[in-house]
C-alpha atoms as a PDB file:
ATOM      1  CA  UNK A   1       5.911  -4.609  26.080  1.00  0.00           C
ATOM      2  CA  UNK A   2       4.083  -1.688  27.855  1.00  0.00           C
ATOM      3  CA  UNK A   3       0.267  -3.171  28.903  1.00  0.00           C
ATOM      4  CA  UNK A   4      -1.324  -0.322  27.371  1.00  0.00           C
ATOM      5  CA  UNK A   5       0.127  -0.457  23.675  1.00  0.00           C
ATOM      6  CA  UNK A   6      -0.149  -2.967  20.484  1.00  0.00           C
ATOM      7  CA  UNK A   7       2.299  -3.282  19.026  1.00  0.00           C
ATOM      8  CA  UNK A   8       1.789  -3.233  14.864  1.00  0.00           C
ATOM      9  CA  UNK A   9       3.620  -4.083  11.670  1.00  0.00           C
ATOM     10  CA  UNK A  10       2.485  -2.789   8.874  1.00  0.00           C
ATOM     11  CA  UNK A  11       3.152  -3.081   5.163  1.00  0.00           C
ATOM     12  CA  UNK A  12       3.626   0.718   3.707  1.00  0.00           C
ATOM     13  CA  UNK A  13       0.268   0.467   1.653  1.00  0.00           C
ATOM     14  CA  UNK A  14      -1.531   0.778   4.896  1.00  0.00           C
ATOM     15  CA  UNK A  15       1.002   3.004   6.968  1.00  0.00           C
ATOM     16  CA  UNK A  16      -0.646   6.773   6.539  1.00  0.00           C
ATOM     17  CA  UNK A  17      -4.161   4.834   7.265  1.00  0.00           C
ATOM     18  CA  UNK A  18      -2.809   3.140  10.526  1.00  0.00           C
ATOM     19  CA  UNK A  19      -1.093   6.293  11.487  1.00  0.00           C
ATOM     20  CA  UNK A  20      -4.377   8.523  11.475  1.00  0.00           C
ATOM     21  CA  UNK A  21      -6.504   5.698  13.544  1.00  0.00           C
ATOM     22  CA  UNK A  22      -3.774   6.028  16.204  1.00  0.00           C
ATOM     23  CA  UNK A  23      -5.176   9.246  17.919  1.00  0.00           C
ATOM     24  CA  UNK A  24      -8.804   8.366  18.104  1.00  0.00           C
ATOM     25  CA  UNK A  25      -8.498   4.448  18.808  1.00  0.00           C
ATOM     26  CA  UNK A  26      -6.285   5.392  21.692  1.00  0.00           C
ATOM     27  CA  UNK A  27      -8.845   8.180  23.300  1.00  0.00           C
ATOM     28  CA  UNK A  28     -12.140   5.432  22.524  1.00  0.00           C
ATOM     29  CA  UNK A  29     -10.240   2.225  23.996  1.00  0.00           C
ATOM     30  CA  UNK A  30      -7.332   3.643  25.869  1.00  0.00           C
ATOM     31  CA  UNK A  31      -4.570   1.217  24.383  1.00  0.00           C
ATOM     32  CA  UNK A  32      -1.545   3.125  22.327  1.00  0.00           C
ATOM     33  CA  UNK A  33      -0.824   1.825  18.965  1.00  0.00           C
ATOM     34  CA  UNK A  34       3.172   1.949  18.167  1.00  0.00           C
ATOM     35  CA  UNK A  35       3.422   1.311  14.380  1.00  0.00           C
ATOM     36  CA  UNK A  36       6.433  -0.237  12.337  1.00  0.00           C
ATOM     37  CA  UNK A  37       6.644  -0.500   8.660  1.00  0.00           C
ATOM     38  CA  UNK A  38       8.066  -2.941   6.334  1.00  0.00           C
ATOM     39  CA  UNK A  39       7.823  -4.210   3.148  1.00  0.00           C
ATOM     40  CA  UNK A  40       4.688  -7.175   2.914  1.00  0.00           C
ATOM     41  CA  UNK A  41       7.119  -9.738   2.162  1.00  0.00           C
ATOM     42  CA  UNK A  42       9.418  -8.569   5.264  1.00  0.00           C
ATOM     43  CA  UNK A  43       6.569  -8.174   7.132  1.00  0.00           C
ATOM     44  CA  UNK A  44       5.669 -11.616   6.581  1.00  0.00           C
ATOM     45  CA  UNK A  45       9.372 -13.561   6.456  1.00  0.00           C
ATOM     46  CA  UNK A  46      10.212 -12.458   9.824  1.00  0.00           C
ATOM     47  CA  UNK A  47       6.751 -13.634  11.112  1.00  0.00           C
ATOM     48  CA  UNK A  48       7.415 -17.234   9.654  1.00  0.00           C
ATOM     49  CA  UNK A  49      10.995 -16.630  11.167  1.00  0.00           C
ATOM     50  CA  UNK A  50       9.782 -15.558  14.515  1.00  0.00           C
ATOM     51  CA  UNK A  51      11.836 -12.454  14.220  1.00  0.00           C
ATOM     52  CA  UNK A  52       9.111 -10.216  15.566  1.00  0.00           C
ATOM     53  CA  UNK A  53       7.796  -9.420  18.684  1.00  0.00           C
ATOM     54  CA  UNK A  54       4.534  -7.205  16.924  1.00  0.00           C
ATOM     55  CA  UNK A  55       1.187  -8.186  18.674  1.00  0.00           C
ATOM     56  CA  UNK A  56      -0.860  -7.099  15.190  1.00  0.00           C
ATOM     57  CA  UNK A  57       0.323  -7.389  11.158  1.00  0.00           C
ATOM     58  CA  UNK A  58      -1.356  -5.506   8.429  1.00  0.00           C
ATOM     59  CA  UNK A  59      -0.815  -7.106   4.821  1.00  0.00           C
ATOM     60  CA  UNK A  60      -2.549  -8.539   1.593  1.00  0.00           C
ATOM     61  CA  UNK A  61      -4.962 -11.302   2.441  1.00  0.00           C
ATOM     62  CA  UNK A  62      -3.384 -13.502   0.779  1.00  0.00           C
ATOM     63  CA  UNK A  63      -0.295 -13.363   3.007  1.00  0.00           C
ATOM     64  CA  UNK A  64      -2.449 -13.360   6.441  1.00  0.00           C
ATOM     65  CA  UNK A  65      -4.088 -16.273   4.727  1.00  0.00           C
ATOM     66  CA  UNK A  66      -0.768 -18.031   4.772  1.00  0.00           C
ATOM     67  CA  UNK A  67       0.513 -16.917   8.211  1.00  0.00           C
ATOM     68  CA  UNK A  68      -3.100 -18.325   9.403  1.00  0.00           C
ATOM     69  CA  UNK A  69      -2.345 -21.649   7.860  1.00  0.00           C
ATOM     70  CA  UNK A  70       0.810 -21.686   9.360  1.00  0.00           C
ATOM     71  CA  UNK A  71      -0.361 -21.193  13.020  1.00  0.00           C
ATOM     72  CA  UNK A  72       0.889 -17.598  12.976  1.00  0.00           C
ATOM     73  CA  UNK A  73      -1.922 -15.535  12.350  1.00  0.00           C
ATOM     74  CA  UNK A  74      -5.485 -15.845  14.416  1.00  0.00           C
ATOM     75  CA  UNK A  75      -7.825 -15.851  11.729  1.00  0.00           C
ATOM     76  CA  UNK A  76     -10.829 -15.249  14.168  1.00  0.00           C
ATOM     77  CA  UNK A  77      -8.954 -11.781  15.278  1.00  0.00           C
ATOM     78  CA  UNK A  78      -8.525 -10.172  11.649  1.00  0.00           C
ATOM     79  CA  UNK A  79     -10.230  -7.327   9.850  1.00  0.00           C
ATOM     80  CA  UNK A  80     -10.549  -6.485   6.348  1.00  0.00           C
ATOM     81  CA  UNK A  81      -9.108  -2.970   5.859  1.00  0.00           C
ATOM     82  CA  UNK A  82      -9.635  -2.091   2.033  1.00  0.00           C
ATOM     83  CA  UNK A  83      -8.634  -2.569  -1.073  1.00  0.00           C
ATOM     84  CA  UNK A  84      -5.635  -0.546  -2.896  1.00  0.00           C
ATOM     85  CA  UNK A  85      -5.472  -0.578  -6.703  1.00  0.00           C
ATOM     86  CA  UNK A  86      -2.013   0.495  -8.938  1.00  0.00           C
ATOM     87  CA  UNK A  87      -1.865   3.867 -10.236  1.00  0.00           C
ATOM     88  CA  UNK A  88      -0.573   6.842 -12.187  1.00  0.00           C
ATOM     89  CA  UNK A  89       1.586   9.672 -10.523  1.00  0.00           C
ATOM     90  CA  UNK A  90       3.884  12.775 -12.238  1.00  0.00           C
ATOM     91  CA  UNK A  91       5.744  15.300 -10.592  1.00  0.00           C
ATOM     92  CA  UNK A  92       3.527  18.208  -9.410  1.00  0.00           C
ATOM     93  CA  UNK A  93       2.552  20.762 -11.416  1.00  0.00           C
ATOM     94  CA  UNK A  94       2.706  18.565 -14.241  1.00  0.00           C
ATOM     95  CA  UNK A  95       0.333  18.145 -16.608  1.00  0.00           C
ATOM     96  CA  UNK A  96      -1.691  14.893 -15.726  1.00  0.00           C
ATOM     97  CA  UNK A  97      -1.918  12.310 -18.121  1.00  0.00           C
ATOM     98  CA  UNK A  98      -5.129  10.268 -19.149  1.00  0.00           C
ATOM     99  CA  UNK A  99      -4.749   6.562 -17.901  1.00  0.00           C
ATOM    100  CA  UNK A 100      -8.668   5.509 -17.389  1.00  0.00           C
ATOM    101  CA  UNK A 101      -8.665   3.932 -19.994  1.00  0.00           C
ATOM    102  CA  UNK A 102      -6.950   1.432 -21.902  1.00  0.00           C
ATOM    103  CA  UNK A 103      -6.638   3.484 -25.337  1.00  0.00           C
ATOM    104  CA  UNK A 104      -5.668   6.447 -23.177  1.00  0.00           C
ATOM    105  CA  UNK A 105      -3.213   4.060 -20.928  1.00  0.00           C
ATOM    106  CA  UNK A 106      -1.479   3.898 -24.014  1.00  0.00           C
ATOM    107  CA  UNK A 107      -1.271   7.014 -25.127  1.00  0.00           C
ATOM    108  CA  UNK A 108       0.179   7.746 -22.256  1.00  0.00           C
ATOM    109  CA  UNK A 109       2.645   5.324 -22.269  1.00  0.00           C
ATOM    110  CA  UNK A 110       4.342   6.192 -25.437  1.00  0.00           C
ATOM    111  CA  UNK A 111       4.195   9.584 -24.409  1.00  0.00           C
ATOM    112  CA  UNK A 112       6.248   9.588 -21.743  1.00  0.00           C
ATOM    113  CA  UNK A 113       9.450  10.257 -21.814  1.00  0.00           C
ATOM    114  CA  UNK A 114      10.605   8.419 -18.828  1.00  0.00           C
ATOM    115  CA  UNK A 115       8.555   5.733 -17.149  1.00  0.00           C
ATOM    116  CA  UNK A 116       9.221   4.703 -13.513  1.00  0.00           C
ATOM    117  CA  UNK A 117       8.331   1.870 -11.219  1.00  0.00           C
ATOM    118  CA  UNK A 118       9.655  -0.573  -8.465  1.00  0.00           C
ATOM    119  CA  UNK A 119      10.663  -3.906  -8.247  1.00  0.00           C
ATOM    120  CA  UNK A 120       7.922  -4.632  -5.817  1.00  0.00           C
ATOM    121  CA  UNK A 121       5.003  -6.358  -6.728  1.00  0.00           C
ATOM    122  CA  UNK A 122       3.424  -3.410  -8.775  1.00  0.00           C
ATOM    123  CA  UNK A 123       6.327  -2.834 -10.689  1.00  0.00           C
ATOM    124  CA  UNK A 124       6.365  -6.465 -11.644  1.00  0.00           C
ATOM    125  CA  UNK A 125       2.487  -6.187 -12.369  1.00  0.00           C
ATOM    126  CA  UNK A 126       3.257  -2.945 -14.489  1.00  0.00           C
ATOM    127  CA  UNK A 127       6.089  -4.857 -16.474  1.00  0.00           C
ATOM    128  CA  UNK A 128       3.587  -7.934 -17.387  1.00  0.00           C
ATOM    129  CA  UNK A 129       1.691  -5.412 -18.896  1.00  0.00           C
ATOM    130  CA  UNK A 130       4.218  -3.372 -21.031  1.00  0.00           C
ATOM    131  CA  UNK A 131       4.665  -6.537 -22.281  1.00  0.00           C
ATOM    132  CA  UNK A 132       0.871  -7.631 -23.201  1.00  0.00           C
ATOM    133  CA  UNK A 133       0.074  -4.433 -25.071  1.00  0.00           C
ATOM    134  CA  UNK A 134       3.632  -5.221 -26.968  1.00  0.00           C
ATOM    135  CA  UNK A 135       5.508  -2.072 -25.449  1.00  0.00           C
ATOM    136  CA  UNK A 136       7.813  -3.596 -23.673  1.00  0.00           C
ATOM    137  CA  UNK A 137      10.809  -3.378 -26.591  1.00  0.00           C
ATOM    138  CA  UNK A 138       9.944   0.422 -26.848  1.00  0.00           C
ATOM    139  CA  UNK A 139       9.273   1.458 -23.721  1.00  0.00           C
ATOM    140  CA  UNK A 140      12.590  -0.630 -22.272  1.00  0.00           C
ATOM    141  CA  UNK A 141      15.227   2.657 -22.736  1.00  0.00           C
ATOM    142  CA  UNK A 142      12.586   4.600 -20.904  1.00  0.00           C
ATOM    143  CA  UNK A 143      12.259   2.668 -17.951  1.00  0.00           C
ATOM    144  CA  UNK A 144      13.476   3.723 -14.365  1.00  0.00           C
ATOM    145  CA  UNK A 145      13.204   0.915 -11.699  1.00  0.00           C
ATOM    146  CA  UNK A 146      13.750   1.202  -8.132  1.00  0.00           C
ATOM    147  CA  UNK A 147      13.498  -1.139  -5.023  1.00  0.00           C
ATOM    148  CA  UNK A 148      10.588   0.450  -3.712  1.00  0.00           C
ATOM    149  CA  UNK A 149       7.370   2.688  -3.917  1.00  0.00           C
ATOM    150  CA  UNK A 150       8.790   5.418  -1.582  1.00  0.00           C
ATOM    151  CA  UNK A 151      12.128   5.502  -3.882  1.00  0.00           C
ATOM    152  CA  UNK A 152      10.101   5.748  -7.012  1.00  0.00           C
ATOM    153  CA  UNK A 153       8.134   8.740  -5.531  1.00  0.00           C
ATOM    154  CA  UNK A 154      11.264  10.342  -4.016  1.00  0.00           C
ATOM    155  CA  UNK A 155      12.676  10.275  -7.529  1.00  0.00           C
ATOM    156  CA  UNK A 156       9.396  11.838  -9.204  1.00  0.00           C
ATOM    157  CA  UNK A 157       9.519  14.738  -6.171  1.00  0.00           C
ATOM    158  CA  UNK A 158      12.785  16.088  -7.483  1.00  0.00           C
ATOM    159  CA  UNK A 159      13.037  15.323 -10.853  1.00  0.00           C
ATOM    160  CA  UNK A 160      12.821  18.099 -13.978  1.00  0.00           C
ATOM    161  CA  UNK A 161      12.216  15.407 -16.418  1.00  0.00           C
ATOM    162  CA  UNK A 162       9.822  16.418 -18.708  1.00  0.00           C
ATOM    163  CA  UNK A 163       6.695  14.376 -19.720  1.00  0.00           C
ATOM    164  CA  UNK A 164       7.639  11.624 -17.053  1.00  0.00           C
ATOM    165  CA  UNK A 165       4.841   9.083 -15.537  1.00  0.00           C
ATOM    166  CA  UNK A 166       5.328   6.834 -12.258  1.00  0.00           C
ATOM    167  CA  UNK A 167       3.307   3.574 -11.611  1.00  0.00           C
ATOM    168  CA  UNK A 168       2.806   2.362  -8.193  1.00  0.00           C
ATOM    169  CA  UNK A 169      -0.106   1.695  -5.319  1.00  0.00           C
ATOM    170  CA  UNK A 170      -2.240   4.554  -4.707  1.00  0.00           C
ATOM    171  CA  UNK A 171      -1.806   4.771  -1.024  1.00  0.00           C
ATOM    172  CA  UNK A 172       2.087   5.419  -1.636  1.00  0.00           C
ATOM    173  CA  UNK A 173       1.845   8.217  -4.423  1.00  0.00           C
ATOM    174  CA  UNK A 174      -0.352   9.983  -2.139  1.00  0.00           C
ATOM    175  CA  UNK A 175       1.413   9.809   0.784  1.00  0.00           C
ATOM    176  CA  UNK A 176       3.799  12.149  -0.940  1.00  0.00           C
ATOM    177  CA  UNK A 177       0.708  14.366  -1.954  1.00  0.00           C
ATOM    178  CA  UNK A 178       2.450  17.335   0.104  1.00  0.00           C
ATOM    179  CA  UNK A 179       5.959  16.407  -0.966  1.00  0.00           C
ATOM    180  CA  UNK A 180       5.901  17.220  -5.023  1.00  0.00           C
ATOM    181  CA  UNK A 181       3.789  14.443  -6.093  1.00  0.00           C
ATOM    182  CA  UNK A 182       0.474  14.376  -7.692  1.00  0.00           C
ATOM    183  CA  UNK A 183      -1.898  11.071  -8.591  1.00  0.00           C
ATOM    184  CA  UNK A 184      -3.146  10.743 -11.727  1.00  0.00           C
ATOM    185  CA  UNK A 185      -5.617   8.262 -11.096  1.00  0.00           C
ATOM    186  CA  UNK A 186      -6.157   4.275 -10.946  1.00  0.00           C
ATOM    187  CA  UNK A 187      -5.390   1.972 -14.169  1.00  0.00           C
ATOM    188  CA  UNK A 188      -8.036   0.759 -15.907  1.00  0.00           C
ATOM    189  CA  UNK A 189     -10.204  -2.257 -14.125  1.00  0.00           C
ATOM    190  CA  UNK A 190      -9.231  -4.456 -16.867  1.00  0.00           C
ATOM    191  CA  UNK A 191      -5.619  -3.993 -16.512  1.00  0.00           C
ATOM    192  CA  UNK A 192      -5.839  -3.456 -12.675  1.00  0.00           C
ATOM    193  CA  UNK A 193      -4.113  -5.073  -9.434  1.00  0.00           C
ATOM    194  CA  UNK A 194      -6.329  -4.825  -6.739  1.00  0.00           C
ATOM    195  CA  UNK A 195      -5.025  -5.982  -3.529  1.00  0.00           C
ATOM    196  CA  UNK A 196      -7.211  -6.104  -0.397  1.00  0.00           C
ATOM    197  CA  UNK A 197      -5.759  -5.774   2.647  1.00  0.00           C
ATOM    198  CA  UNK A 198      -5.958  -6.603   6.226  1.00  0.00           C
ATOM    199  CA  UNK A 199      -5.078  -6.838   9.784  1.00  0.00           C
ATOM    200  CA  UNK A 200      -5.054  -9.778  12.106  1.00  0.00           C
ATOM    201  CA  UNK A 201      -3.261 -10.558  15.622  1.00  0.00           C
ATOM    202  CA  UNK A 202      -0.794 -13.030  15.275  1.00  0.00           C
ATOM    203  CA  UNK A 203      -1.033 -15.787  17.598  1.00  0.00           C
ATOM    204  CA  UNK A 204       2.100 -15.149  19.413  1.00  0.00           C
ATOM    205  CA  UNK A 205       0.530 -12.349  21.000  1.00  0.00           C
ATOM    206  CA  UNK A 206      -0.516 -12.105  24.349  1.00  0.00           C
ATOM    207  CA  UNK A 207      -2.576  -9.326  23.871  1.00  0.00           C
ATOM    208  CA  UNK A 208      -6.186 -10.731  22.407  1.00  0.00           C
ATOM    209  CA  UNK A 209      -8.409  -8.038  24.513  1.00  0.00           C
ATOM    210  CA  UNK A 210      -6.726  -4.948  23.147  1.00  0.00           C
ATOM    211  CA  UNK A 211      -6.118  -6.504  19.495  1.00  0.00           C
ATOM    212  CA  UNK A 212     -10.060  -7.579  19.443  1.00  0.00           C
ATOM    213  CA  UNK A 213     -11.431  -4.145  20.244  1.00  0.00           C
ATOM    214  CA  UNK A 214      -8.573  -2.549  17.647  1.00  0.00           C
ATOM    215  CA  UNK A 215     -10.095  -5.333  14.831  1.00  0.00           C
ATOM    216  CA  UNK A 216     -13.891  -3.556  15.787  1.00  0.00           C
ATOM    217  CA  UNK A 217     -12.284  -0.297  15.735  1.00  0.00           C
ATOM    218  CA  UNK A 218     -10.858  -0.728  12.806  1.00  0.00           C
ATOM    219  CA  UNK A 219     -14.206  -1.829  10.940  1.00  0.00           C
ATOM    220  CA  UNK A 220     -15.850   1.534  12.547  1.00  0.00           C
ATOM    221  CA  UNK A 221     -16.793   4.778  10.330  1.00  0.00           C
ATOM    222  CA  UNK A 222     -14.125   6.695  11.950  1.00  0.00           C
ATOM    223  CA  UNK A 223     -11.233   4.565  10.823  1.00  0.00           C
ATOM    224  CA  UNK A 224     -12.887   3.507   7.329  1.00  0.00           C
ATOM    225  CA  UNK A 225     -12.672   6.728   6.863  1.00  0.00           C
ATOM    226  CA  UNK A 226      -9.486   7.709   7.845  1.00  0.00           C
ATOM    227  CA  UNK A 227      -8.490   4.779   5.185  1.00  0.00           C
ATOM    228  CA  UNK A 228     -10.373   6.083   2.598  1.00  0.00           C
ATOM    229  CA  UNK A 229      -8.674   9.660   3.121  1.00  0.00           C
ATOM    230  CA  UNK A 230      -4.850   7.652   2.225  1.00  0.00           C
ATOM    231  CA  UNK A 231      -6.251   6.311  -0.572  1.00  0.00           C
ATOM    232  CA  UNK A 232      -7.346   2.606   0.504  1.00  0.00           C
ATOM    233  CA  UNK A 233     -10.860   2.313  -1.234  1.00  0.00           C
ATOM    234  CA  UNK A 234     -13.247   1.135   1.874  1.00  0.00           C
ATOM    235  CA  UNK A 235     -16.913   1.275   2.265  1.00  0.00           C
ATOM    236  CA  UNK A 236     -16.982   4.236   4.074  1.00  0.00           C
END
């Protein structure tokens, strides 16, 4: 491992935000960030495994909170980076449907023509509620599943489909913002999954200077902001 880089390994929510703090933390502290991406539950398997040689991870809480309690994860060398919510994307230059709130959610819903999610954990969260608004049954010939969030927006980029509605995390529609994807907007609080996330060094890591002044740098205006732009909802 070089002396001047972190390594990190990062969940795709938090990619695009990672990516853009790369430039300015390395001109403010001098130490190169070289980023990997997984999916969380990758992310945090190979950590338990020891199947990773990444000096920083960047999950939900609740998964650092487990690699802490294992050993794994430094929970004094951890910052919170935001929190990403589930929402609405179509193709772009489609019409944008109404999902704020839960009248309009539905409306929306039976709508659509074609519905499309993952299997990842906001797919899952969108199936729980087809089914607790009673859709599920009629919405079930509609639906599109695929492994992940980058699949599901692939699929929306080239499709014709008409009247067709995607559900994922925000920061994952709009990485494809330039790519023939548009975001409609969150789901309503009530029926929302909110997952904060953050970063913290994992104790394996030999590298506690450099990962300490990336945890401040990451709390700074410059990369709560650079956050904020991918679609992770900080305080900046």
């Amino acid at each position: 491992m070089a002396g001047n880089t972190l390594d990190i390994f990062t969940a795709g929510a938090t990619r695009e935000g990672i990516a853009a703090c790369a430039a300015p933390f390395a001109r403010q502290c001098g130490v190169a960030l070289a980023v990997e991406t997984a999916h969380g539950h990758l992310i945090e398997r190979q950590v338990l495994a020891g199947e990773t040689a990444a000096d920083v991870v960047m999950l939900p809480e609740a998964m650092i909170a487990r690699l802490a309690e294992a050993g794994l994860a430094d929970p004094d060398i951890r910052a919170r980076l935001g929190v990403i919510r589930i929402g609405a994307a179509v193709r772009a230059g489609a019409a944008w449907p109404d999902v704020s709130t839960m009248d309009a959610l539905v409306r929306a819903l039976l709508g659509a023509r074609s519905v499309v999610i993952t299997e990842a954990p906001s797919g899952r969260h969108m199936d729980a509620l087809f089914e607790a608004l009673g859709l599920a049954a009629e919405l079930a010939d509609r639906i599109t599943r695929y492994d992940t969030g980058t699949m599901v927006n692939e699929h929306l980029a080239r499709s014709d489909t008409r009247d067709e509605i995607a559900f994922g995390v925000a920061t994952e529609i709009l990485f494809f913002r330039n790519d023939g994807v548009a975001y409609a907007g969150p789901l309503p609080d009530a029926v929302q999954m909110a997952a904060v996330y953050e970063a913290a060094m994992l104790t394996r890591s030999d590298r506690v200077d450099a990962a300490r002044r990336l945890m401040d740098f990451l709390s700074s205006d410059t990369a709560q902001r650079a956050f904020a732009e991918t679609g992770v909802e900080t305080d900046a």
